[in-house]
PDB file of N, CA and C in Angstrom:
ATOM      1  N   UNK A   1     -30.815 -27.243 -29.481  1.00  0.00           N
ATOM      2  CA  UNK A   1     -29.496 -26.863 -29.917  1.00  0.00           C
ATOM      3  C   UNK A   1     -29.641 -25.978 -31.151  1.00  0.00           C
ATOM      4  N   UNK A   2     -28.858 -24.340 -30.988  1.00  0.00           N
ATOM      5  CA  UNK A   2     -28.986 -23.747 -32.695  1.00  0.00           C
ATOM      6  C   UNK A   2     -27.447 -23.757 -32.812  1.00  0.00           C
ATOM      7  N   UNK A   3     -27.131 -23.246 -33.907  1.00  0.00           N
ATOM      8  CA  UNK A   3     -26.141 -23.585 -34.706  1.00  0.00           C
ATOM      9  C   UNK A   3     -26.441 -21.934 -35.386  1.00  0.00           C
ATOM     10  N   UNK A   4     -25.702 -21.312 -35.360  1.00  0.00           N
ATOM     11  CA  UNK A   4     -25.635 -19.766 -36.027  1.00  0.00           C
ATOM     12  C   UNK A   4     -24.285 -20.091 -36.806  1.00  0.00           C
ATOM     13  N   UNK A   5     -24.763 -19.755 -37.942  1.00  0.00           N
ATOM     14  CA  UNK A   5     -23.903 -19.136 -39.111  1.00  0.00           C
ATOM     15  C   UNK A   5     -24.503 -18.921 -40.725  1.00  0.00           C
ATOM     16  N   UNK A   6     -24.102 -19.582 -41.580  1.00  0.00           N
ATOM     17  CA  UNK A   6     -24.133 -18.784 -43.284  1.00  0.00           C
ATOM     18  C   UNK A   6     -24.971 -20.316 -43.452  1.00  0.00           C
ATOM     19  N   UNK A   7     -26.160 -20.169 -44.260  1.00  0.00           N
ATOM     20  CA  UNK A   7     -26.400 -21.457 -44.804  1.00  0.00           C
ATOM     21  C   UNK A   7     -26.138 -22.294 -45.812  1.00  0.00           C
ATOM     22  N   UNK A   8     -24.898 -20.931 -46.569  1.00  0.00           N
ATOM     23  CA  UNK A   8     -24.168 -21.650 -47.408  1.00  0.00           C
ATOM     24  C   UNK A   8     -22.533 -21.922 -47.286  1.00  0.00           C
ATOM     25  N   UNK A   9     -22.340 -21.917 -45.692  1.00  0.00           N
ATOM     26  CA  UNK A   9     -20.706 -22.718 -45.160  1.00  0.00           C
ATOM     27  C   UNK A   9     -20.862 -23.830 -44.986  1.00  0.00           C
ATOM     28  N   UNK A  10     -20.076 -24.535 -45.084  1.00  0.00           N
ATOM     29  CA  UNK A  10     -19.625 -25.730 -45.189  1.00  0.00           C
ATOM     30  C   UNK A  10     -19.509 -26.625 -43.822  1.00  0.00           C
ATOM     31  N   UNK A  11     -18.541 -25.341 -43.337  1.00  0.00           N
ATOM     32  CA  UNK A  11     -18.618 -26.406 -42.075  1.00  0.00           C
ATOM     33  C   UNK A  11     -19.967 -25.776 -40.896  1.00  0.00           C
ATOM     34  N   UNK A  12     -20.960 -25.078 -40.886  1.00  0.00           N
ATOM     35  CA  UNK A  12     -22.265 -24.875 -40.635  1.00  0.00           C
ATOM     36  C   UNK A  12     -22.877 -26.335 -41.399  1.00  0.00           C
ATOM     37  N   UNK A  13     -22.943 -26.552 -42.352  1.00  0.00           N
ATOM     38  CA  UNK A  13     -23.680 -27.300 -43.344  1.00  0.00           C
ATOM     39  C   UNK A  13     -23.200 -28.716 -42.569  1.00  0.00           C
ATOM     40  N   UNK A  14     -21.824 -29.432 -42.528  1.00  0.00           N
ATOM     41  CA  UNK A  14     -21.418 -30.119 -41.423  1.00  0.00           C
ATOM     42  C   UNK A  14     -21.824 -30.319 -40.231  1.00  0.00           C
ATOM     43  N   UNK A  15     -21.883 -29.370 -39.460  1.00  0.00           N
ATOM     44  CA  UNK A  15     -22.717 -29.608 -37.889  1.00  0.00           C
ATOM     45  C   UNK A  15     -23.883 -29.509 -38.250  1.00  0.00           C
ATOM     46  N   UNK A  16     -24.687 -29.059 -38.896  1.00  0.00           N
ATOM     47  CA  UNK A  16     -26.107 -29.652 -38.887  1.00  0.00           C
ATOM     48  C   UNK A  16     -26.295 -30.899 -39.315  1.00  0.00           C
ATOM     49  N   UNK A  17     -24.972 -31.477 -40.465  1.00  0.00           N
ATOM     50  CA  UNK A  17     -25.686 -32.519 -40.359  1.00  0.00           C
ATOM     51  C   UNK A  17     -25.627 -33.952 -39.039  1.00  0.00           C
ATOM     52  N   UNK A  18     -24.651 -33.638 -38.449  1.00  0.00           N
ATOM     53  CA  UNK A  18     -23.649 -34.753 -37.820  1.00  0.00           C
ATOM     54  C   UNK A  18     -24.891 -34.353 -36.408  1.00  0.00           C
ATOM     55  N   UNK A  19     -25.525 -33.131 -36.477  1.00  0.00           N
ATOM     56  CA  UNK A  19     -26.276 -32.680 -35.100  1.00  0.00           C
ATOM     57  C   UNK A  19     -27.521 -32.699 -35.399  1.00  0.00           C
ATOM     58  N   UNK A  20     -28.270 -33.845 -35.613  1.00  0.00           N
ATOM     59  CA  UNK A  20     -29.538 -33.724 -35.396  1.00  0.00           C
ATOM     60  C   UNK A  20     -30.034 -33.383 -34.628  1.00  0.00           C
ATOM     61  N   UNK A  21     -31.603 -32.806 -35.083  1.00  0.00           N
ATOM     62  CA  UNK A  21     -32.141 -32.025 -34.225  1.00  0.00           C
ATOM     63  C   UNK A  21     -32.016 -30.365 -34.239  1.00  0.00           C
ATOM     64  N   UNK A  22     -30.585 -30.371 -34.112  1.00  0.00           N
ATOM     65  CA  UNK A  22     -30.154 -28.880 -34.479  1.00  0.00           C
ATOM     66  C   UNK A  22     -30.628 -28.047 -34.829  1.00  0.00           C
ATOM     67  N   UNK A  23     -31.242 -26.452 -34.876  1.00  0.00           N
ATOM     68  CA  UNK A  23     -31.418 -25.477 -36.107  1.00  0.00           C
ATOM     69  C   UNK A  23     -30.871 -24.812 -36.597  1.00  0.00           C
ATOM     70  N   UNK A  24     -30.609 -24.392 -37.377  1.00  0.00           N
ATOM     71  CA  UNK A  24     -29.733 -23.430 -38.206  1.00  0.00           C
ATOM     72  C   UNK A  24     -30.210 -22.028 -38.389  1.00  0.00           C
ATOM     73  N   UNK A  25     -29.837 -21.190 -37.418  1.00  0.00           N
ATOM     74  CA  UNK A  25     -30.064 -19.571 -37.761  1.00  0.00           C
ATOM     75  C   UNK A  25     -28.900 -18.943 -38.587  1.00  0.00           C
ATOM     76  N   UNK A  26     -29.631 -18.575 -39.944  1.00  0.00           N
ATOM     77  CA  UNK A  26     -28.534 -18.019 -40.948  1.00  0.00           C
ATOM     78  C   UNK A  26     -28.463 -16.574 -40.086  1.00  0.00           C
ATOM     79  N   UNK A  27     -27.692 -16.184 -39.524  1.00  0.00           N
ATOM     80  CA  UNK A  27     -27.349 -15.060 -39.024  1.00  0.00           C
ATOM     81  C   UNK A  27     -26.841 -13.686 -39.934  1.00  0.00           C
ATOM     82  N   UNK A  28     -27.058 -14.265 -41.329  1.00  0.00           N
ATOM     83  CA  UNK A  28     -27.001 -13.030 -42.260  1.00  0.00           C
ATOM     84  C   UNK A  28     -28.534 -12.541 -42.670  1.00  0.00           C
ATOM     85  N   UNK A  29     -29.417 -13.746 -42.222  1.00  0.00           N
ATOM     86  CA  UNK A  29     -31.116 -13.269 -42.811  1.00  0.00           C
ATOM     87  C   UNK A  29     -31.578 -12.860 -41.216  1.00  0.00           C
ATOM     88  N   UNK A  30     -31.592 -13.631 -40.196  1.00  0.00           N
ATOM     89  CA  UNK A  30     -32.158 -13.548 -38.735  1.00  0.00           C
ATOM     90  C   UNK A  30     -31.106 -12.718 -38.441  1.00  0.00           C
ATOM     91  N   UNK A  31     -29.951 -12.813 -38.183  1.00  0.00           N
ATOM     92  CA  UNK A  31     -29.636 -11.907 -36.781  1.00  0.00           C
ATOM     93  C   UNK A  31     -29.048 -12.574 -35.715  1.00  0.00           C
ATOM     94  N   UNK A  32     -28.369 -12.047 -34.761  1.00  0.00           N
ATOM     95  CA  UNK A  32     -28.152 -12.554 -33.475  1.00  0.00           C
ATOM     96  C   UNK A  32     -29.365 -12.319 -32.588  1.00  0.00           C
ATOM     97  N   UNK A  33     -29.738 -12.890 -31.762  1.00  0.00           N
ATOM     98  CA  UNK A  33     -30.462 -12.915 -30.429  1.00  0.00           C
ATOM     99  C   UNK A  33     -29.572 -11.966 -29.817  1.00  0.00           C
ATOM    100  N   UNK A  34     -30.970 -11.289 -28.996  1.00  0.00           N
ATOM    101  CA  UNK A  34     -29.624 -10.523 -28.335  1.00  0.00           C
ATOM    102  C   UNK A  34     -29.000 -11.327 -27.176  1.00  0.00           C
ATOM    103  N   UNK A  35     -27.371 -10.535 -26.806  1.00  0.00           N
ATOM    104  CA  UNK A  35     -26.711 -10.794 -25.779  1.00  0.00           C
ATOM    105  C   UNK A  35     -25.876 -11.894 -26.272  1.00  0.00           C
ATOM    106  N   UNK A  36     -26.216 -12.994 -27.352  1.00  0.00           N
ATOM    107  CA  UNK A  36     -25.454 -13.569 -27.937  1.00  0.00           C
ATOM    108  C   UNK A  36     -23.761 -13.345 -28.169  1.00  0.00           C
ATOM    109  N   UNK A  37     -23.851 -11.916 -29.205  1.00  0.00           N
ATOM    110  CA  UNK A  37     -22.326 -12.012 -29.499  1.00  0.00           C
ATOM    111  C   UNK A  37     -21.362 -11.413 -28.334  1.00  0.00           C
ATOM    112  N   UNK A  38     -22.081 -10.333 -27.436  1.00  0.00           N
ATOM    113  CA  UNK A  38     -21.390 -10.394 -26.106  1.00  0.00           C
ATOM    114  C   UNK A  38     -20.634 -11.879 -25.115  1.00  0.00           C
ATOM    115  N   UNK A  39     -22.187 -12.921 -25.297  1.00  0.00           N
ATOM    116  CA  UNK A  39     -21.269 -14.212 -24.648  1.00  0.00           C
ATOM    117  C   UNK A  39     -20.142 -14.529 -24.916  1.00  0.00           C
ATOM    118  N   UNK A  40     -20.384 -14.631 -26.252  1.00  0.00           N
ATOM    119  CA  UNK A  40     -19.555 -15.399 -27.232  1.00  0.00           C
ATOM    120  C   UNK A  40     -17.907 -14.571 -27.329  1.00  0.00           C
ATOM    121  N   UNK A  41     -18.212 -13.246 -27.870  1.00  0.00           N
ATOM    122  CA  UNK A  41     -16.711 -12.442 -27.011  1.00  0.00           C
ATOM    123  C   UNK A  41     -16.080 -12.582 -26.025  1.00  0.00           C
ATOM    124  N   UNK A  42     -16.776 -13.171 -24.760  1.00  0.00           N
ATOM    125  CA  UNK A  42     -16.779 -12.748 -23.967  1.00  0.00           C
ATOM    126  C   UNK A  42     -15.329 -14.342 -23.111  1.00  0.00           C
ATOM    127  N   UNK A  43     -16.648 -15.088 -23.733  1.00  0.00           N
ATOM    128  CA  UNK A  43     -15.764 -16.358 -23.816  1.00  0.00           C
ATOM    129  C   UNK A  43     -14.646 -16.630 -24.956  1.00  0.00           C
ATOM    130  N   UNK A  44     -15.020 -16.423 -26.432  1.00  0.00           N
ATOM    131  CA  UNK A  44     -13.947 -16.952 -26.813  1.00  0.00           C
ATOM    132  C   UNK A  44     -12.536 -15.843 -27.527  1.00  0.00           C
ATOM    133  N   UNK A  45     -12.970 -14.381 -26.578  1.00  0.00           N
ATOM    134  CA  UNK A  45     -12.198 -13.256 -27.453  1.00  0.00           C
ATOM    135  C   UNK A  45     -11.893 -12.790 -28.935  1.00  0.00           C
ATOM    136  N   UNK A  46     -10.899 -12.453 -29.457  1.00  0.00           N
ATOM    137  CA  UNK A  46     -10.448 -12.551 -30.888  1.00  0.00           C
ATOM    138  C   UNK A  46     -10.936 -14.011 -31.983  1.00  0.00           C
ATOM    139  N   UNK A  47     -10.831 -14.845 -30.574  1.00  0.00           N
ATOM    140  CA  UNK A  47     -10.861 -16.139 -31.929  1.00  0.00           C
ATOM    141  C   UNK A  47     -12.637 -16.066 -32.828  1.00  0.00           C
ATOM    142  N   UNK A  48     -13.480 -15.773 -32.056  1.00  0.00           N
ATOM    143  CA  UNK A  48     -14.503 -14.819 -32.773  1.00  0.00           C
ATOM    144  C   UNK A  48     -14.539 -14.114 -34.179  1.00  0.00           C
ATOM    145  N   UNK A  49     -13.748 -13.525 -34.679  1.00  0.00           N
ATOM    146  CA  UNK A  49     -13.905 -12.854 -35.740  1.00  0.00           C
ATOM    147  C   UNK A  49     -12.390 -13.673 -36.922  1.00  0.00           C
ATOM    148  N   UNK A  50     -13.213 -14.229 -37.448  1.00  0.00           N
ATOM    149  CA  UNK A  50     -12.166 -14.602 -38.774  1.00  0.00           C
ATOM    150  C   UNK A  50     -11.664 -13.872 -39.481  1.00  0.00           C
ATOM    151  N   UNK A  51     -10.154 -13.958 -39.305  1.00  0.00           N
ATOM    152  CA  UNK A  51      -9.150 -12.930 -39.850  1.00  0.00           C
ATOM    153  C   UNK A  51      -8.848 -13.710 -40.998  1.00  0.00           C
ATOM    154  N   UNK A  52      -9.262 -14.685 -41.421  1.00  0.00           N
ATOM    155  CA  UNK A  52      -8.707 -15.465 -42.668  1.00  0.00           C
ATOM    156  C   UNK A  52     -10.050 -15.520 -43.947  1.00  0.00           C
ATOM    157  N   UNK A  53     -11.030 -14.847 -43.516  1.00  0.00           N
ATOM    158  CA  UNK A  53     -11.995 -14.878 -44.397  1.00  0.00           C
ATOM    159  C   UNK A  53     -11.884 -13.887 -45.452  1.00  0.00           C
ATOM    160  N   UNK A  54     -12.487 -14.271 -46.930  1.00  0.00           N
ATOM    161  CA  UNK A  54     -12.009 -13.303 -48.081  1.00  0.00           C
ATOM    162  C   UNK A  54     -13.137 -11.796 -47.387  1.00  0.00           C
ATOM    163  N   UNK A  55     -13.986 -11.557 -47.252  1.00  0.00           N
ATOM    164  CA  UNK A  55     -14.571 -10.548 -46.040  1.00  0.00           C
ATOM    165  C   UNK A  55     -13.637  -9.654 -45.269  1.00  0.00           C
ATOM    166  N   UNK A  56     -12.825 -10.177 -44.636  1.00  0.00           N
ATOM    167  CA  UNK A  56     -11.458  -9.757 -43.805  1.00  0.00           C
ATOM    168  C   UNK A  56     -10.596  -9.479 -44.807  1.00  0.00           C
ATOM    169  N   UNK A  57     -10.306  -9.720 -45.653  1.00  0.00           N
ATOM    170  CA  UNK A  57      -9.303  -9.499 -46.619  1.00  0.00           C
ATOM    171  C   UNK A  57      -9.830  -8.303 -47.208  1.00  0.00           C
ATOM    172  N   UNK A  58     -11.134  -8.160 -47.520  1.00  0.00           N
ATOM    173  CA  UNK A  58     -12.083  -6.798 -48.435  1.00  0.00           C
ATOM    174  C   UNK A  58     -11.705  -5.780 -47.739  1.00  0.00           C
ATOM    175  N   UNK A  59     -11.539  -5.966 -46.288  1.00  0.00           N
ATOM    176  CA  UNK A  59     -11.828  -4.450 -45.220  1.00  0.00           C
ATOM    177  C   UNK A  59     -10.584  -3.573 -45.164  1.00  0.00           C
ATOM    178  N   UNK A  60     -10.774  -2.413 -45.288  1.00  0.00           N
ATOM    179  CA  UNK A  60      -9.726  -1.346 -45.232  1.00  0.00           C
ATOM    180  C   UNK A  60      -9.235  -1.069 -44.055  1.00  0.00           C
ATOM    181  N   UNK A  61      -8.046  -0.636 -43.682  1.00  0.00           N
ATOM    182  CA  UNK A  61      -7.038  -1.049 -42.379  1.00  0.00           C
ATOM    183  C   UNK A  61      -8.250  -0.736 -41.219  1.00  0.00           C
ATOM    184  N   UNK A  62      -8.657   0.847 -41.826  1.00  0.00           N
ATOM    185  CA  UNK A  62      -9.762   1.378 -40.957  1.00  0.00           C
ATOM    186  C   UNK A  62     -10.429   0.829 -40.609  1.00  0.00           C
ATOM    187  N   UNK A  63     -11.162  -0.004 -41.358  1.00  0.00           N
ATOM    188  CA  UNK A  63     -12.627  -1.102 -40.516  1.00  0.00           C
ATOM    189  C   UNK A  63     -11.716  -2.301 -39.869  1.00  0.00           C
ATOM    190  N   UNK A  64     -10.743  -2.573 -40.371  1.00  0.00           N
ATOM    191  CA  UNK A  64     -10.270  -3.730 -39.806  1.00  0.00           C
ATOM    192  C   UNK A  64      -9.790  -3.019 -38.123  1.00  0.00           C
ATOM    193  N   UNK A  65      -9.791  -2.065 -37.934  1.00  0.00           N
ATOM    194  CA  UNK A  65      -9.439  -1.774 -36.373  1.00  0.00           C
ATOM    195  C   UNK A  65     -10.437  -1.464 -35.252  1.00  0.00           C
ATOM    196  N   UNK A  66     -12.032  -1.559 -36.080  1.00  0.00           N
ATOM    197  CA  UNK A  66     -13.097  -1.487 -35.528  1.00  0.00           C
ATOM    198  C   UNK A  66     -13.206  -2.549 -34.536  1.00  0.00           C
ATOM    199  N   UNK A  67     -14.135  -1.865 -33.920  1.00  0.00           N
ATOM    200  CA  UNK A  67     -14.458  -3.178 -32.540  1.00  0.00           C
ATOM    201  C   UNK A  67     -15.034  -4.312 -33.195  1.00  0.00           C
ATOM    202  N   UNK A  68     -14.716  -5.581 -32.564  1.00  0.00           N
ATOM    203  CA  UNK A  68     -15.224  -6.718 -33.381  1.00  0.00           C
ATOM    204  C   UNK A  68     -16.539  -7.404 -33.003  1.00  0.00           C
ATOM    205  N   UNK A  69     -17.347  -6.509 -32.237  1.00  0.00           N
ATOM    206  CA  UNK A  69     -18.818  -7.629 -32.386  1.00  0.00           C
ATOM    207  C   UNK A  69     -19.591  -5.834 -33.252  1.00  0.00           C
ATOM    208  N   UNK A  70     -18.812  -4.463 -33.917  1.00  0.00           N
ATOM    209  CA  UNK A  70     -19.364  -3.979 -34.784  1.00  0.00           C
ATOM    210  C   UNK A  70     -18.911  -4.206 -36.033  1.00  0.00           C
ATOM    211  N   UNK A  71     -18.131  -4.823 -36.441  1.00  0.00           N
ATOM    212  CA  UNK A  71     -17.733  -5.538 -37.564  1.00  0.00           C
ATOM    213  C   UNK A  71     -18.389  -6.756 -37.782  1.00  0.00           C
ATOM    214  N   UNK A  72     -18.492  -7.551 -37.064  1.00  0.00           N
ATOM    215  CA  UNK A  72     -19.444  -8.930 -37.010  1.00  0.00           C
ATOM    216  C   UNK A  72     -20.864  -8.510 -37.321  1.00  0.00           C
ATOM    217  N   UNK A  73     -21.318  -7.374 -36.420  1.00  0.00           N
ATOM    218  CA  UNK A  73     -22.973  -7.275 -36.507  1.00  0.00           C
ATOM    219  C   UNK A  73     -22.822  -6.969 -38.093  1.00  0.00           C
ATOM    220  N   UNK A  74     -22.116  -5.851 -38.464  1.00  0.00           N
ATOM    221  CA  UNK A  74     -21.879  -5.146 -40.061  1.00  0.00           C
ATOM    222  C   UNK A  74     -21.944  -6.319 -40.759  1.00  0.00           C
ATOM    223  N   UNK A  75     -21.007  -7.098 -40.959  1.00  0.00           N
ATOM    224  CA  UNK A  75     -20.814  -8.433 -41.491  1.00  0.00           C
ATOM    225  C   UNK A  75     -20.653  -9.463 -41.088  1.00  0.00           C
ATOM    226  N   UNK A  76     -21.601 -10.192 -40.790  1.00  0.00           N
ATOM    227  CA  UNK A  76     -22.041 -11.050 -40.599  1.00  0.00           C
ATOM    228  C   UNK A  76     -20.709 -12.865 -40.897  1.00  0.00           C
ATOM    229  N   UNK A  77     -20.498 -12.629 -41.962  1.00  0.00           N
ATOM    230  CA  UNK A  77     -19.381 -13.535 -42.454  1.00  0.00           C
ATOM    231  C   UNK A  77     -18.345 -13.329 -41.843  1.00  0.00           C
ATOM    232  N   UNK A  78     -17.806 -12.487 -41.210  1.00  0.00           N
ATOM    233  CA  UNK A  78     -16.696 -11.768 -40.358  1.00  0.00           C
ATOM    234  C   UNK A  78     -16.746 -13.050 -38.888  1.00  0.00           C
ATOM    235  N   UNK A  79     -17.909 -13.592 -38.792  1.00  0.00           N
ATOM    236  CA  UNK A  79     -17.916 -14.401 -37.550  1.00  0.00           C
ATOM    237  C   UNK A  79     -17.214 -15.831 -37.863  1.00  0.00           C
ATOM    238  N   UNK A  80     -15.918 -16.498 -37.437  1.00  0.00           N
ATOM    239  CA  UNK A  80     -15.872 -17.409 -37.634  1.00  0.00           C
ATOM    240  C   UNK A  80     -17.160 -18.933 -37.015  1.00  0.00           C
ATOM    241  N   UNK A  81     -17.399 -19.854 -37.930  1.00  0.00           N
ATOM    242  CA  UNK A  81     -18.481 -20.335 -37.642  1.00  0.00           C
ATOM    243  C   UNK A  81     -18.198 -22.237 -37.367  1.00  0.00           C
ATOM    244  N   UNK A  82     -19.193 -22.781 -37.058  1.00  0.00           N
ATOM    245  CA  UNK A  82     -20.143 -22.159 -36.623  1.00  0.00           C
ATOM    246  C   UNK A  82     -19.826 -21.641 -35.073  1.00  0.00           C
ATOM    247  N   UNK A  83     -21.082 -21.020 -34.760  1.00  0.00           N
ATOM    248  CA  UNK A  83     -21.145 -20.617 -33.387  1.00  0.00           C
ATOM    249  C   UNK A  83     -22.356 -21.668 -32.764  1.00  0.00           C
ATOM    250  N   UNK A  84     -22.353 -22.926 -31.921  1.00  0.00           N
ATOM    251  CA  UNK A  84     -23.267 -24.102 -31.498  1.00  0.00           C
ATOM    252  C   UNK A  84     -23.448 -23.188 -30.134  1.00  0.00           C
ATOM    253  N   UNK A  85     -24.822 -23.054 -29.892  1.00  0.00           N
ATOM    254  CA  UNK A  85     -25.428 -23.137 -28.299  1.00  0.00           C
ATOM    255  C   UNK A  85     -25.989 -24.081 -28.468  1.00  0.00           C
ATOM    256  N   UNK A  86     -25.691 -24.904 -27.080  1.00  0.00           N
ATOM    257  CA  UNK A  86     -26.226 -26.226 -26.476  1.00  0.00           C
ATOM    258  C   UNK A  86     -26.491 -26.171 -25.286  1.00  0.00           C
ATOM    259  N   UNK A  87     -27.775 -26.332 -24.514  1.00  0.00           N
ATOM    260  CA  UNK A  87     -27.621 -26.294 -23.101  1.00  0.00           C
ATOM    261  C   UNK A  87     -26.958 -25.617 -22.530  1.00  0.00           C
ATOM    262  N   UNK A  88     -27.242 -24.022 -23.143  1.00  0.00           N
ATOM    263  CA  UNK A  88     -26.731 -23.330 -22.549  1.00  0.00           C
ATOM    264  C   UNK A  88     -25.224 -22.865 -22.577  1.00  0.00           C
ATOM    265  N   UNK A  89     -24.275 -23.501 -23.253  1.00  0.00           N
ATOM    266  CA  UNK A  89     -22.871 -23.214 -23.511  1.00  0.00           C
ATOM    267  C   UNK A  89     -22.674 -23.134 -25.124  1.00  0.00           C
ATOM    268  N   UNK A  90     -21.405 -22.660 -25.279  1.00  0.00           N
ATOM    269  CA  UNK A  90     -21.368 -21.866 -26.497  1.00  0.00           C
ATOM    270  C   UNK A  90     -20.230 -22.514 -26.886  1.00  0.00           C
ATOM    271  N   UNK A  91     -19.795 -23.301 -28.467  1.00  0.00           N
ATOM    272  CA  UNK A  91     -18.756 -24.023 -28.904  1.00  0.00           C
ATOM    273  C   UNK A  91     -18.894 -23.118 -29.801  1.00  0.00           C
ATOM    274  N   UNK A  92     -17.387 -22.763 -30.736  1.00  0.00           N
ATOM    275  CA  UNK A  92     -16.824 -22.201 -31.841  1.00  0.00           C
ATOM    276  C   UNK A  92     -16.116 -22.924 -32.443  1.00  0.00           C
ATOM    277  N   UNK A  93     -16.613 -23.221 -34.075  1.00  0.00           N
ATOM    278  CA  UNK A  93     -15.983 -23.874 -35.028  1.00  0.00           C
ATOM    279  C   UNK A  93     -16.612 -25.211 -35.076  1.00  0.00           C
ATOM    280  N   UNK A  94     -15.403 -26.028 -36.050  1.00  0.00           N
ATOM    281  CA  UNK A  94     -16.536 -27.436 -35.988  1.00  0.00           C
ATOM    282  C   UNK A  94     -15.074 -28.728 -36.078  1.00  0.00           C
ATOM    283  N   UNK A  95     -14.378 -27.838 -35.050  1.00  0.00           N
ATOM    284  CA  UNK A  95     -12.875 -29.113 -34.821  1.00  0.00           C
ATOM    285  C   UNK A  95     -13.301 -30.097 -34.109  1.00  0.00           C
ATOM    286  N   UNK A  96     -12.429 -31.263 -34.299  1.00  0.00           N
ATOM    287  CA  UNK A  96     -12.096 -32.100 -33.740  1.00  0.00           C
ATOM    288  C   UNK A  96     -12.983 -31.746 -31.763  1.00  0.00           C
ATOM    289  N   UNK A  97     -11.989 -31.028 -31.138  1.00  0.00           N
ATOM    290  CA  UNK A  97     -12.227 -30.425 -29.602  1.00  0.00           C
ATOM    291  C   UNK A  97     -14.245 -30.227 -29.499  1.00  0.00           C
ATOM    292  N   UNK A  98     -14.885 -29.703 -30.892  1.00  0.00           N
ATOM    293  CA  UNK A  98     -15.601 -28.800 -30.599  1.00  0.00           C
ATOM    294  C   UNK A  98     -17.040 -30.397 -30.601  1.00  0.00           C
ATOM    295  N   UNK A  99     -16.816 -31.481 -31.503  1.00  0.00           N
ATOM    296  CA  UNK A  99     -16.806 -32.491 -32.113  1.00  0.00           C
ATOM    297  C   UNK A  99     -17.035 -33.227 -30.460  1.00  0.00           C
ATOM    298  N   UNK A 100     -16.064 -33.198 -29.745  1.00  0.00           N
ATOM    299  CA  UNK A 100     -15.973 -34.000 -28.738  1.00  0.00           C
ATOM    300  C   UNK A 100     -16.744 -33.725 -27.709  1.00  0.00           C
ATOM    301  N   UNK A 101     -16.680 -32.636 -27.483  1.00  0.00           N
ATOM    302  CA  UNK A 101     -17.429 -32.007 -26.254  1.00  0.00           C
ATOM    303  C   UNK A 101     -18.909 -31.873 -26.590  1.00  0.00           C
ATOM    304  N   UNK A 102     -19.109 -32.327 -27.798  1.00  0.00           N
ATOM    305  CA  UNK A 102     -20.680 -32.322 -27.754  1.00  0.00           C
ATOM    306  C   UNK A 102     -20.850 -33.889 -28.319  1.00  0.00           C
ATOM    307  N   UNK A 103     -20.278 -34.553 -27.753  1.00  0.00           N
ATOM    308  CA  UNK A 103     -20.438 -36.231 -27.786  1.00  0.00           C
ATOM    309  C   UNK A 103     -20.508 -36.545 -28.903  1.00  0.00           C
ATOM    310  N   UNK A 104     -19.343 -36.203 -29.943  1.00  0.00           N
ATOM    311  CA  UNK A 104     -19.952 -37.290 -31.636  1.00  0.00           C
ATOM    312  C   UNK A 104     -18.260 -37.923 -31.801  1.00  0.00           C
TER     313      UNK A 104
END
């Protein structure tokens, strides 16, 4: 199981701990794997890119109308997190829903 996001968020810092075993790819030092943020668009659309992050708030109307896995690759924090692959499927965030479906 990895866990992509910031190694200094909170709720990243949360699912690693509640997910043992887990790894944590800081995706601002590593990177995405490729084909990653395509899945992940692909499945969870807009909800992908955090419009509530101070990051999102920095960007000028212009970047804010950019495509969003070139805003994400650009900035990295732009991804709402975490992003969990498990066996192959892909959870976003660290709610309640996201909590359940991976048995805790």
């Amino acid at each position: 199981m990895r866990i992509f996001g910031l190694k200094a968020c909170d709720s990243c810092k949360k699912a690693l701990k509640a997910l043992t075993g887990a790894e944590l790819v800081d995706i601002r030092a590593e990177g995405f794997p490729e084909g990653l943020l395509a899945r992940a668009e692909a499945q969870f659309g807009p909800a992908l890119l955090n419009t509530r992050s101070t990051t999102w708030r920095g960007l000028s109307a212009e970047e804010r109308a950019g495509a969003p896995l070139e805003l994400i690759a650009a900035h990295p924090a732009l991804m709402k997190r975490p992003l969990i692959e498990a066996n192959g499927a892909l959870y976003l965030g660290w709610g309640e829903d996201t909590q359940a479906a991976l048995g805790l």
